[in-house]
Protein backbone atom coordinates (compact mmCIF):
# COMPACT_ATOMS: atom_id res chain seq x y z
CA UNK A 1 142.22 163.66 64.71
CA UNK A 2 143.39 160.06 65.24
CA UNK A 3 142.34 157.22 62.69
CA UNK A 4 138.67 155.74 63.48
CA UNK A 5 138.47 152.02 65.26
CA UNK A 6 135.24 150.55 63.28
CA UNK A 7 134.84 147.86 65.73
CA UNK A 8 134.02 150.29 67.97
CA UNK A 9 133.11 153.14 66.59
CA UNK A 10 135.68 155.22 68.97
CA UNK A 11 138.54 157.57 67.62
CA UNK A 12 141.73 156.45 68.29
CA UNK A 13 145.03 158.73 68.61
CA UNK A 14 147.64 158.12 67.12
CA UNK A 15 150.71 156.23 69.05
CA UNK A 16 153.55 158.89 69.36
CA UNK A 17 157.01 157.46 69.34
CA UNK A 18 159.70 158.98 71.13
CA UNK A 19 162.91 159.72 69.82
CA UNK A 20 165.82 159.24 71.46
CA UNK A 21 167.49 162.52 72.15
CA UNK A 22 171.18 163.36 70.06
CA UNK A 23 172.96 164.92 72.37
CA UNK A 24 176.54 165.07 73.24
CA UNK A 25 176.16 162.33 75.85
CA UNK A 26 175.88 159.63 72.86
CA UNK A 27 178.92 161.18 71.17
CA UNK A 28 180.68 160.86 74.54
CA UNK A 29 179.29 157.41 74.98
CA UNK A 30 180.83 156.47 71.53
CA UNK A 31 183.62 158.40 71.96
CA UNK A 32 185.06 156.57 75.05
CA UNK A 33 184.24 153.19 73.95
CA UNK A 34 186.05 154.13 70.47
CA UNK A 35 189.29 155.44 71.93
CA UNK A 36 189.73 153.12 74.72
CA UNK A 37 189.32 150.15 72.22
CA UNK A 38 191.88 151.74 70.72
CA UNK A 39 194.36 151.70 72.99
CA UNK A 40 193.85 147.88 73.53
CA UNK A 41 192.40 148.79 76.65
CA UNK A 42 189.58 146.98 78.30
CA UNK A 43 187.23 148.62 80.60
CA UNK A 44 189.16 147.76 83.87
CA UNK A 45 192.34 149.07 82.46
CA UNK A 46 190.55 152.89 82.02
CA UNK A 47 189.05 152.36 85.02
CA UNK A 48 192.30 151.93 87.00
CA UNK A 49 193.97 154.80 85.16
CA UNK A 50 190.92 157.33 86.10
CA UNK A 51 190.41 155.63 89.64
CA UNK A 52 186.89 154.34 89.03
CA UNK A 53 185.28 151.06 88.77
CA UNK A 54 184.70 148.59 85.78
CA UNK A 55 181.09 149.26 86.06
CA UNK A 56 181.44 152.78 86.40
CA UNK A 57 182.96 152.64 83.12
CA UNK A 58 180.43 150.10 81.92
CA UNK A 59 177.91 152.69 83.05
CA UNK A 60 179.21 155.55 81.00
CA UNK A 61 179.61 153.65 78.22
CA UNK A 62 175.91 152.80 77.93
CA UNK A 63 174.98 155.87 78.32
CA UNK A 64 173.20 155.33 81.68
CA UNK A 65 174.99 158.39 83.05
CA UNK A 66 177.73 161.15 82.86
CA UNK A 67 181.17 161.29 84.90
CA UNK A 68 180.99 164.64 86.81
CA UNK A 69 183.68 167.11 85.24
CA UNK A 70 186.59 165.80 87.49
CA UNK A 71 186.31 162.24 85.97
CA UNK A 72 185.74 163.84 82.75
CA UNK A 73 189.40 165.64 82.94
CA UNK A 74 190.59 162.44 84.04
CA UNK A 75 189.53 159.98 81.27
CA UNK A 76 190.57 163.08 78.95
CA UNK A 77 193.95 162.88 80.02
CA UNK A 78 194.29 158.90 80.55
CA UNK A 79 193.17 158.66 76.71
CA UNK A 80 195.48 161.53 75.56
CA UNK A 81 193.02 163.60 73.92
CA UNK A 82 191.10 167.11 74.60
CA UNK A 83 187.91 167.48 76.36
CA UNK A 84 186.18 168.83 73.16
CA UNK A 85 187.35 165.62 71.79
CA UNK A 86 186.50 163.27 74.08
CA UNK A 87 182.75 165.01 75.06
CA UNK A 88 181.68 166.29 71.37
CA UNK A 89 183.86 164.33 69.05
CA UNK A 90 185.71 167.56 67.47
CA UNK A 91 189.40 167.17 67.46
CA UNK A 92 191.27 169.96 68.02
CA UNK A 93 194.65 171.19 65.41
CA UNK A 94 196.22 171.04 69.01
CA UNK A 95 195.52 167.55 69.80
CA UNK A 96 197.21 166.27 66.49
CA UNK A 97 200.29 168.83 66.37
CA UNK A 98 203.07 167.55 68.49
CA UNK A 99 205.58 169.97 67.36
CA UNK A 100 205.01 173.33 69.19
CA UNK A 101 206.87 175.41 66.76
CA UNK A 102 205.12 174.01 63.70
CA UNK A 103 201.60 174.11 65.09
CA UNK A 104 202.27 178.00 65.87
CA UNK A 105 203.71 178.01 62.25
CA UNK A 106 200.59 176.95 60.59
CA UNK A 107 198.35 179.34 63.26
CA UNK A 108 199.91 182.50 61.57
CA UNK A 109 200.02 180.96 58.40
CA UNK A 110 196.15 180.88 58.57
CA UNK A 111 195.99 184.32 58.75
CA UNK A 112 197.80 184.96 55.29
CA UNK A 113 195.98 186.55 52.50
CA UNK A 114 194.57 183.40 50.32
CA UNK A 115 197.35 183.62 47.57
CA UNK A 116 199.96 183.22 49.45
CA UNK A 117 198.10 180.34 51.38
CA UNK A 118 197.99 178.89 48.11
CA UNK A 119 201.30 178.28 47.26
CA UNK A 120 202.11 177.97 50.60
CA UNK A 121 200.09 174.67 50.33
CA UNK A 122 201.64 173.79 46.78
CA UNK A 123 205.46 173.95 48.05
CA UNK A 124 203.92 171.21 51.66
CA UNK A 125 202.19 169.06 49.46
CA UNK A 126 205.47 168.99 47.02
CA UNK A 127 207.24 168.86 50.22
CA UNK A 128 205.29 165.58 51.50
CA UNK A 129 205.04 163.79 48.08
CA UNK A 130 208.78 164.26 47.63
CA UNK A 131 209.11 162.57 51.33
CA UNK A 132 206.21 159.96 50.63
CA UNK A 133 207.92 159.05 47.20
CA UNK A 134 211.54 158.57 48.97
CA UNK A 135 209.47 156.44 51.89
CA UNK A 136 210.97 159.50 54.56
CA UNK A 137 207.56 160.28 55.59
CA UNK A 138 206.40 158.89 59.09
CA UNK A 139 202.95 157.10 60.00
CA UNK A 140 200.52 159.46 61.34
CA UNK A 141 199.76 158.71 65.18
CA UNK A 142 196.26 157.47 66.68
CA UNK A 143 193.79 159.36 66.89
């Protein structure tokens, strides 16, 4: 039962507060504004490279609505990363592997027992310190 108003005698209920959903629509919201910003881009730049408006852009980035899936593909490709990526926030090994041959390297190297995972990952991270120390080692890329 709600708290008692003695002014008038009355039982009042309690106010509920809603709570704004979390839901992958706020992690897209985010998401978009994130990586276009990083790009340099403003809002009428994406918007020209996924054939939309500024405010359509504006729109999604408010989180007053969703692109339908065709958009979706689009900004995902425009920004250079996955849909899981771009919709959820969960970057994929593939989106940050350029090199096909290593990325199907480290697949099957997953599947080793966990020994030999082991010192596999002792004689990389020799590998990279070695190449860090000697200043061989290149920047990472953007997100």
């Amino acid at each position: 039962m709600g708290q008692l108003d003695f002014l008038t005698m009355s039982a009042k209920k309690p106010k509920k507060t809603r709570k704004k959903p979390d839901f992958a629509g706020d992690v897209f919201r985010s998401q978009l504004r994130t990586l276009r910003e990083q790009r340099g881009w403003t809002q009428q730049d994406l918007a020209k490279e996924v054939l939309v408006t500024r405010p359509v852009i504006a729109t999604y980035e408010q989180g007053v609505a969703l692109p339908p899936l065709p958009v979706l593909q689009r900004l995902a490709s425009a920004l250079q990363v996955s849909l899981d990526t771009l919709v959820l926030g969960q970057q994929r090994v593939e989106d940050s592997i350029d090199d096909p041959k290593l990325l199907e390297l480290f697949q099957r190297a997953d599947r080793l027992h966990y020994r030999t995972k082991a010192v596999l990952l002792e004689v990389i991270e020799a590998i990279l310190l070695k190449e860090e120390q000697e200043g061989r080692l290149l920047q990472s890329k953007v997100a």
